[in-house]
C-alpha atoms as a PDB file:
ATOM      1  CA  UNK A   1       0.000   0.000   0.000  1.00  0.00           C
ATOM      2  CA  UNK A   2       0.486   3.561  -1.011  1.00  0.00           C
ATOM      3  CA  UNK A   3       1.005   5.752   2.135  1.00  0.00           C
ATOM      4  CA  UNK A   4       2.449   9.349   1.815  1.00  0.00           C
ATOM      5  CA  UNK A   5       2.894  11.947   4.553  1.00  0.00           C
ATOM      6  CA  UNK A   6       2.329  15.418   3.675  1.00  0.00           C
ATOM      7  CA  UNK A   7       3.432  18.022   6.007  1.00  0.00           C
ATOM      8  CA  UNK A   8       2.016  21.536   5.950  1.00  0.00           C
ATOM      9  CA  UNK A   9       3.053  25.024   6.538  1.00  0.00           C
ATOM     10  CA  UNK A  10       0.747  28.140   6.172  1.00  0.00           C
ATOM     11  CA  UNK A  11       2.245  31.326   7.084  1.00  0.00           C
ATOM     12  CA  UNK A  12       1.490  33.998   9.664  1.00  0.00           C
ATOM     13  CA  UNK A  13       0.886  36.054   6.900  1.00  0.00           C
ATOM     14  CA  UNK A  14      -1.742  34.286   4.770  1.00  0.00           C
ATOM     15  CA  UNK A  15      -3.497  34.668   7.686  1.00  0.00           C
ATOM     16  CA  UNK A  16      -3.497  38.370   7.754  1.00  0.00           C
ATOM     17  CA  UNK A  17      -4.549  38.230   4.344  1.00  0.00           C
ATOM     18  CA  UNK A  18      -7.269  36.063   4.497  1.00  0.00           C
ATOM     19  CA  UNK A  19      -8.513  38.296   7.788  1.00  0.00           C
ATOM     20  CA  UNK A  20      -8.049  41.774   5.438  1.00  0.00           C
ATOM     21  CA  UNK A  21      -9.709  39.885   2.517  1.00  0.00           C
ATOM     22  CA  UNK A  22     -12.468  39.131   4.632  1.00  0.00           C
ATOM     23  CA  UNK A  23     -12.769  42.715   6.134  1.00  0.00           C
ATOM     24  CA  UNK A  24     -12.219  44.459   2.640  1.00  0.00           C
ATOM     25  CA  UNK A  25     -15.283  42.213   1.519  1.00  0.00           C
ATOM     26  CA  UNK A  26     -18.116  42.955   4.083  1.00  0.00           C
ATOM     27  CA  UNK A  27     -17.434  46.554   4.437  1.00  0.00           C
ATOM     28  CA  UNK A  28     -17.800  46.827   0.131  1.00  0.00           C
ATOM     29  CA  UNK A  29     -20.916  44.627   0.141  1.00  0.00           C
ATOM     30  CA  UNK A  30     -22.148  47.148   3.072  1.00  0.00           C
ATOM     31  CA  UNK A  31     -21.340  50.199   0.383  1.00  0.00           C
ATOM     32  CA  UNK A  32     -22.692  48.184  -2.364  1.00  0.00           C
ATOM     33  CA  UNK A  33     -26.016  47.982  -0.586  1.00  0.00           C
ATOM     34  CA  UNK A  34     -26.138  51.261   0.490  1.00  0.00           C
ATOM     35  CA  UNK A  35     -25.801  52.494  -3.016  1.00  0.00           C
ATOM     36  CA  UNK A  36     -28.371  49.777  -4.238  1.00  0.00           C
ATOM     37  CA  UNK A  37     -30.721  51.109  -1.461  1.00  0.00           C
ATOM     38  CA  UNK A  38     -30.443  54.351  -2.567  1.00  0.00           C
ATOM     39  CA  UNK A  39     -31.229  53.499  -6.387  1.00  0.00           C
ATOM     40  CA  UNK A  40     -34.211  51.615  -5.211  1.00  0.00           C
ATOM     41  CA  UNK A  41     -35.624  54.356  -3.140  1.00  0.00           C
ATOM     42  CA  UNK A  42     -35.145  57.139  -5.717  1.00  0.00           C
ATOM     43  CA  UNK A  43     -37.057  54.273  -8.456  1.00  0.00           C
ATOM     44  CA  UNK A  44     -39.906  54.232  -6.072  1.00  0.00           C
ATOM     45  CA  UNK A  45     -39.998  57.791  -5.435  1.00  0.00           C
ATOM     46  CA  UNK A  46     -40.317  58.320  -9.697  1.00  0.00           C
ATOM     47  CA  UNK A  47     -42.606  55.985  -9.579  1.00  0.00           C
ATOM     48  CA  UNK A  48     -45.538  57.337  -6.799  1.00  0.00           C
ATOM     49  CA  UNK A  49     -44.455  60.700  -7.976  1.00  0.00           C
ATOM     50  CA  UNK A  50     -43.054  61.667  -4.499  1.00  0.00           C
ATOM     51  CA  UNK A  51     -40.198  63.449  -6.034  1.00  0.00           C
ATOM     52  CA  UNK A  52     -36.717  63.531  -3.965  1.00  0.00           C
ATOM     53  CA  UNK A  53     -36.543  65.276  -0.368  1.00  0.00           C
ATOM     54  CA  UNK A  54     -35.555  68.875   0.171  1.00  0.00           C
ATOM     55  CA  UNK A  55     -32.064  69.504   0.763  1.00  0.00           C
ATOM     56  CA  UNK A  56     -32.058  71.070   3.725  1.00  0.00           C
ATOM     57  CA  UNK A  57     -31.654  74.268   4.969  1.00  0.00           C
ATOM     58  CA  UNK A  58     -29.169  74.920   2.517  1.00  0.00           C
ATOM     59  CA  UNK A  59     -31.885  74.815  -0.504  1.00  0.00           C
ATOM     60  CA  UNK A  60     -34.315  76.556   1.146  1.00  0.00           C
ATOM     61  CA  UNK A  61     -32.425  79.739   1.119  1.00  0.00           C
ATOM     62  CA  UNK A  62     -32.413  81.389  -2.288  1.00  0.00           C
ATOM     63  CA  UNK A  63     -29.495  83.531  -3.384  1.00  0.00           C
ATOM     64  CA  UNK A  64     -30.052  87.457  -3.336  1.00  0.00           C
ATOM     65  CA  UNK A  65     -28.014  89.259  -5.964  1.00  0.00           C
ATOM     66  CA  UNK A  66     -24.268  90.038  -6.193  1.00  0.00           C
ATOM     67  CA  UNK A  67     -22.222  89.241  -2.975  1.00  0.00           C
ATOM     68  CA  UNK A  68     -19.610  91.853  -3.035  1.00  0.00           C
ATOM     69  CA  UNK A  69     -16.300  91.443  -0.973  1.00  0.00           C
ATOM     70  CA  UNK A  70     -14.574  94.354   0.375  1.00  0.00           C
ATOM     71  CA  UNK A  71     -10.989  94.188   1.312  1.00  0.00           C
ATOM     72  CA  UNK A  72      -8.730  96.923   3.072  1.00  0.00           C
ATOM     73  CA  UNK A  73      -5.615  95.350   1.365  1.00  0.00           C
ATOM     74  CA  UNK A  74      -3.970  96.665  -1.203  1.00  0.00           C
END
């Protein structure tokens, strides 16, 4: 009979890698459903005619003319 003794070695390192492959993985799927989530929200939005929500305060204040800097240097 056949008989054959195989002796393995993996290295501290592969194990790092496998951890930061791991890590690297779940935090894109996490971005890759929060950008999924987002497409689906603005689709159902179109689609009941809800429109998108207001920016903020930001948008709500509208821009009055020319804003003019004054400067003492010269």
């Amino acid at each position: 009979m056949f008989y054959m003794k195989f002796f393995a070695y993996i290295d501290p390192g592969v194990g790092a890698l496998i951890w930061q492959s791991f890590v690297a993985g779940v935090i894109g799927f996490l971005f890759y459903l929060k950008k999924s989530r987002r497409w689906i929200v603005d689709v159902i939005r179109k689609m009941l005619g809800c429109g998108k929500k207001s920016p903020g305060l930001a948008g709500e204040i509208p821009a009055v003319g020319k804003v003019e800097i004054k400067s003492d240097a010269r």
